[in-house]
Protein backbone atom coordinates (compact mmCIF):
# COMPACT_ATOMS: atom_id res chain seq x y z
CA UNK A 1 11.36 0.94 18.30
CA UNK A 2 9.92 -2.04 17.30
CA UNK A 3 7.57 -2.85 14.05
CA UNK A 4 4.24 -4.03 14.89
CA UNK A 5 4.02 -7.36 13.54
CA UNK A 6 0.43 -6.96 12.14
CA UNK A 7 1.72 -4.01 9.82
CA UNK A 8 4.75 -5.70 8.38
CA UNK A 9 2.87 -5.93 5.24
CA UNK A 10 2.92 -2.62 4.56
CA UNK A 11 5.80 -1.90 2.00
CA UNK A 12 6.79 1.91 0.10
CA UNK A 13 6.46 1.07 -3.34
CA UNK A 14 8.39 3.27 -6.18
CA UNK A 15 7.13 5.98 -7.64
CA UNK A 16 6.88 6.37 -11.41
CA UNK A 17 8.92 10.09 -10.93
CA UNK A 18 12.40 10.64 -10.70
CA UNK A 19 14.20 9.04 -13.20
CA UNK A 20 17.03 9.75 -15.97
CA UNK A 21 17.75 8.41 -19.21
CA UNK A 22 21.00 8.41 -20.71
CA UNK A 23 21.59 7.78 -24.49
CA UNK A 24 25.49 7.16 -24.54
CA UNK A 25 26.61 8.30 -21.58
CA UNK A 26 24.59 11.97 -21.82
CA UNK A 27 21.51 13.21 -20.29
CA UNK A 28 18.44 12.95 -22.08
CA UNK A 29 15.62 14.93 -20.48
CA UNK A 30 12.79 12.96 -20.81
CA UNK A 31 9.30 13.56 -19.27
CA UNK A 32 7.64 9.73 -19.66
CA UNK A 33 9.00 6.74 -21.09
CA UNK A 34 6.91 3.80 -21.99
CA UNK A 35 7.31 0.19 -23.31
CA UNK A 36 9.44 -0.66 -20.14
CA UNK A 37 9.10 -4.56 -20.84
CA UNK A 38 11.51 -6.98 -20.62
CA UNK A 39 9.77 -9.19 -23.33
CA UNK A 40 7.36 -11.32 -24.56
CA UNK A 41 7.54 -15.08 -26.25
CA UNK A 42 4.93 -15.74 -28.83
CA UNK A 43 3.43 -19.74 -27.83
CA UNK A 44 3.69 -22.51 -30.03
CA UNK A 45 0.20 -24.48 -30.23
CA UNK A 46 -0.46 -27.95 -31.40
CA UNK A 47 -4.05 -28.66 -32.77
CA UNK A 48 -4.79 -32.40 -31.83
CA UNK A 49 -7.70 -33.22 -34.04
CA UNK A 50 -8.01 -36.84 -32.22
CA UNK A 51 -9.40 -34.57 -29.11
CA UNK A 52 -9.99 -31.38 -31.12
CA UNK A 53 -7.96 -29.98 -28.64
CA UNK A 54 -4.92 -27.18 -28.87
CA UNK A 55 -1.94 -28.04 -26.71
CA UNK A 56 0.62 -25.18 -25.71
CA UNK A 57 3.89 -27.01 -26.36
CA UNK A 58 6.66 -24.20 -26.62
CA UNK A 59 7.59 -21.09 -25.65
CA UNK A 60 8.14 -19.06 -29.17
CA UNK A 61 10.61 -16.12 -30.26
CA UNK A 62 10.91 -13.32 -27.91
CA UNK A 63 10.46 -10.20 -28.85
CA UNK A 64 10.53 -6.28 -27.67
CA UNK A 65 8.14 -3.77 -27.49
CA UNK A 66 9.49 -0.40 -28.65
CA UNK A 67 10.61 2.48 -26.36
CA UNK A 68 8.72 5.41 -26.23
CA UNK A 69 10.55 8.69 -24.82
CA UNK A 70 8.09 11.48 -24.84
CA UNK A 71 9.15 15.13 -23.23
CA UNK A 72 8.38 18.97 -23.49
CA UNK A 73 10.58 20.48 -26.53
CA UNK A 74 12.56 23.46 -26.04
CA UNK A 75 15.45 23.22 -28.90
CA UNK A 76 18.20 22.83 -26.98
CA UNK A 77 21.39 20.09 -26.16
CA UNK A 78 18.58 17.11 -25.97
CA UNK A 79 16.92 18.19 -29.19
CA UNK A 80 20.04 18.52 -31.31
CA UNK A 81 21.55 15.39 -30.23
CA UNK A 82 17.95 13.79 -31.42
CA UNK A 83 18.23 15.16 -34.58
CA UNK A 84 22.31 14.35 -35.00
CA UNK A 85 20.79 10.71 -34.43
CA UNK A 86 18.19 10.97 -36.94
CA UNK A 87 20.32 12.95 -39.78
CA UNK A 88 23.08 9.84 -38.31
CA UNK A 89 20.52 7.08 -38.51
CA UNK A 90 18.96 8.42 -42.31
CA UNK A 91 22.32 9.51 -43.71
CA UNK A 92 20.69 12.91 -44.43
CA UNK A 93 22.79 15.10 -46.28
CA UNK A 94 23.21 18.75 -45.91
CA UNK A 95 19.86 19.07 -48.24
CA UNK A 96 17.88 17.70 -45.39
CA UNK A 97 17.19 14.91 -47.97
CA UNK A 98 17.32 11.28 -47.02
CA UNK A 99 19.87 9.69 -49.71
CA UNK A 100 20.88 12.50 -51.97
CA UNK A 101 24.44 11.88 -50.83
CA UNK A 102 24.47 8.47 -52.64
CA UNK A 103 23.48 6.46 -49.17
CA UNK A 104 20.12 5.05 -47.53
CA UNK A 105 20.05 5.13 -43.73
CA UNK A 106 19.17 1.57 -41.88
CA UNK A 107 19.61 0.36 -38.11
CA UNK A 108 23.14 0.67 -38.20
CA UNK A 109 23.22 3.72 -36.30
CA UNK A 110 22.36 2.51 -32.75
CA UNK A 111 22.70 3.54 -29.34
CA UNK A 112 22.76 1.92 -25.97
CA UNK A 113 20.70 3.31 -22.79
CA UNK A 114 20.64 3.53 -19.27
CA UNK A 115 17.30 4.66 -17.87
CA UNK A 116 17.59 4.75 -14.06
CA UNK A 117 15.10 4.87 -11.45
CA UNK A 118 15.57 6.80 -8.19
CA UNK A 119 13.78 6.36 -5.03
CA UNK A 120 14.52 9.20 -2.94
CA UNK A 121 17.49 10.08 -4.47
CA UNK A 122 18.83 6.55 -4.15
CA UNK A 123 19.54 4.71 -7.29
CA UNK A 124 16.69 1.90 -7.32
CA UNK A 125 16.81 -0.17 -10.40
CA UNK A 126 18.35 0.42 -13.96
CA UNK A 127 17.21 -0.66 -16.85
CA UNK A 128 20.27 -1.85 -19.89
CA UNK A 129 18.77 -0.97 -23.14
CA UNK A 130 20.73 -2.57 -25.57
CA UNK A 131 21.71 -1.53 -29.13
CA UNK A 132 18.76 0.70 -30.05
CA UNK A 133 17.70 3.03 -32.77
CA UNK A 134 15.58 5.53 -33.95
CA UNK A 135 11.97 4.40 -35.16
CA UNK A 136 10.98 7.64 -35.68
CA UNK A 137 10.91 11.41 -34.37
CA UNK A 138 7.16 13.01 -34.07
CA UNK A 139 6.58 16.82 -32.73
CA UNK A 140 3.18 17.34 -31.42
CA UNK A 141 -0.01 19.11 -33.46
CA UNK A 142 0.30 22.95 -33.87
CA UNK A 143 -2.59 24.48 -32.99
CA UNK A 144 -3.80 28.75 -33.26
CA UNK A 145 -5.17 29.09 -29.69
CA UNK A 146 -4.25 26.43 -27.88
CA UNK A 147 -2.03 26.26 -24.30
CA UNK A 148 -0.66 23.34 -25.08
CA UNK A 149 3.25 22.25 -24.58
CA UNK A 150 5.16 21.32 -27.97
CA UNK A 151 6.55 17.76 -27.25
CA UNK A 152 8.76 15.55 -29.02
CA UNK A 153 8.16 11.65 -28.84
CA UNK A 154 11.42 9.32 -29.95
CA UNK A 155 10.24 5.72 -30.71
CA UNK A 156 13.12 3.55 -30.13
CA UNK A 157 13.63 -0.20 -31.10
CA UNK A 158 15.85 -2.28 -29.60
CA UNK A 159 17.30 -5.50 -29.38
CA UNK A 160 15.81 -6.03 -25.31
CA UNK A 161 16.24 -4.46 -21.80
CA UNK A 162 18.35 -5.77 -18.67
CA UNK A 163 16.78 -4.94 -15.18
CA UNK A 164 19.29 -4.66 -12.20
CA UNK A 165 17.53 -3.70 -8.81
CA UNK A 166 19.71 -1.93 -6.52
């Protein structure tokens, strides 16, 4: 059957569901993940004060938003390889304290990421996050009374994302 040229505008756009994020190769179940930007460049100005004006010369350094993984916590495989990373990352000691064993924690503990996109169980686009590591690790509020979920939101920085469409 043929398309009627008058709707051949009309496209099926992705939906932000169905996804998976991978931290080294394992599954990392992940309800919403934000900061999905391939960068920014600051802009290099030049006042001209012949013409009072401000030219936009240059593009600037590029930089990366941090990645925010956010999901519902329920203390199993995906939390414990969280905290491994963080205890990793902060070279926390069996005291739970950061440095007692003679060592401060840095960057150097990173990670790389796939987070894939599917569209109808297809594979639609892939993002590369390269070389990241842990900002930090919150839990939500506790709270007497409330129905709320417990979540766990994993601030990553990175140094930038790679998109490949399918």
């Amino acid at each position: 059957m043929a398309i009627d040229k008058k709707f051949s505008f009309i496209r099926d756009p992705f939906r932000t569901n169905e996804f998976v994020v991978e931290i080294d190769g394992q599954n990392f179940v992940c309800d919403k993940v934000s900061g999905l930007k391939l960068g920014e460049t600051g802009t290099v100005e030049q006042y001209d004060n012949q013409t009072n004006a401000v030219y936009k010369v240059s593009s600037g350094v590029v930089k990366w938003p941090s990645l925010t993984l956010e999901t519902a916590f329920c203390g199993k495989q995906n939390e414990k390889n969280i905290l491994e990373w963080w205890k990793e990352t902060f070279n926390i000691a069996n005291s739970g304290v950061p440095g007692s064993d003679g060592t401060y924690g840095s960057s150097s503990s990173r990670r790389n990421l796939n987070i894939i996109k599917y569209h109808f169980g297809q594979v639609a686009a892939r993002w590369l996050v390269k070389e990241a590591w842990l900002k930090s690790v919150e839990f939500s509020e506790l709270e007497a009374g409330s129905e709320n979920v417990f979540k766990i939101t994993v601030v990553l920085e990175h140094e930038g994302l790679e998109l490949i469409l399918s």
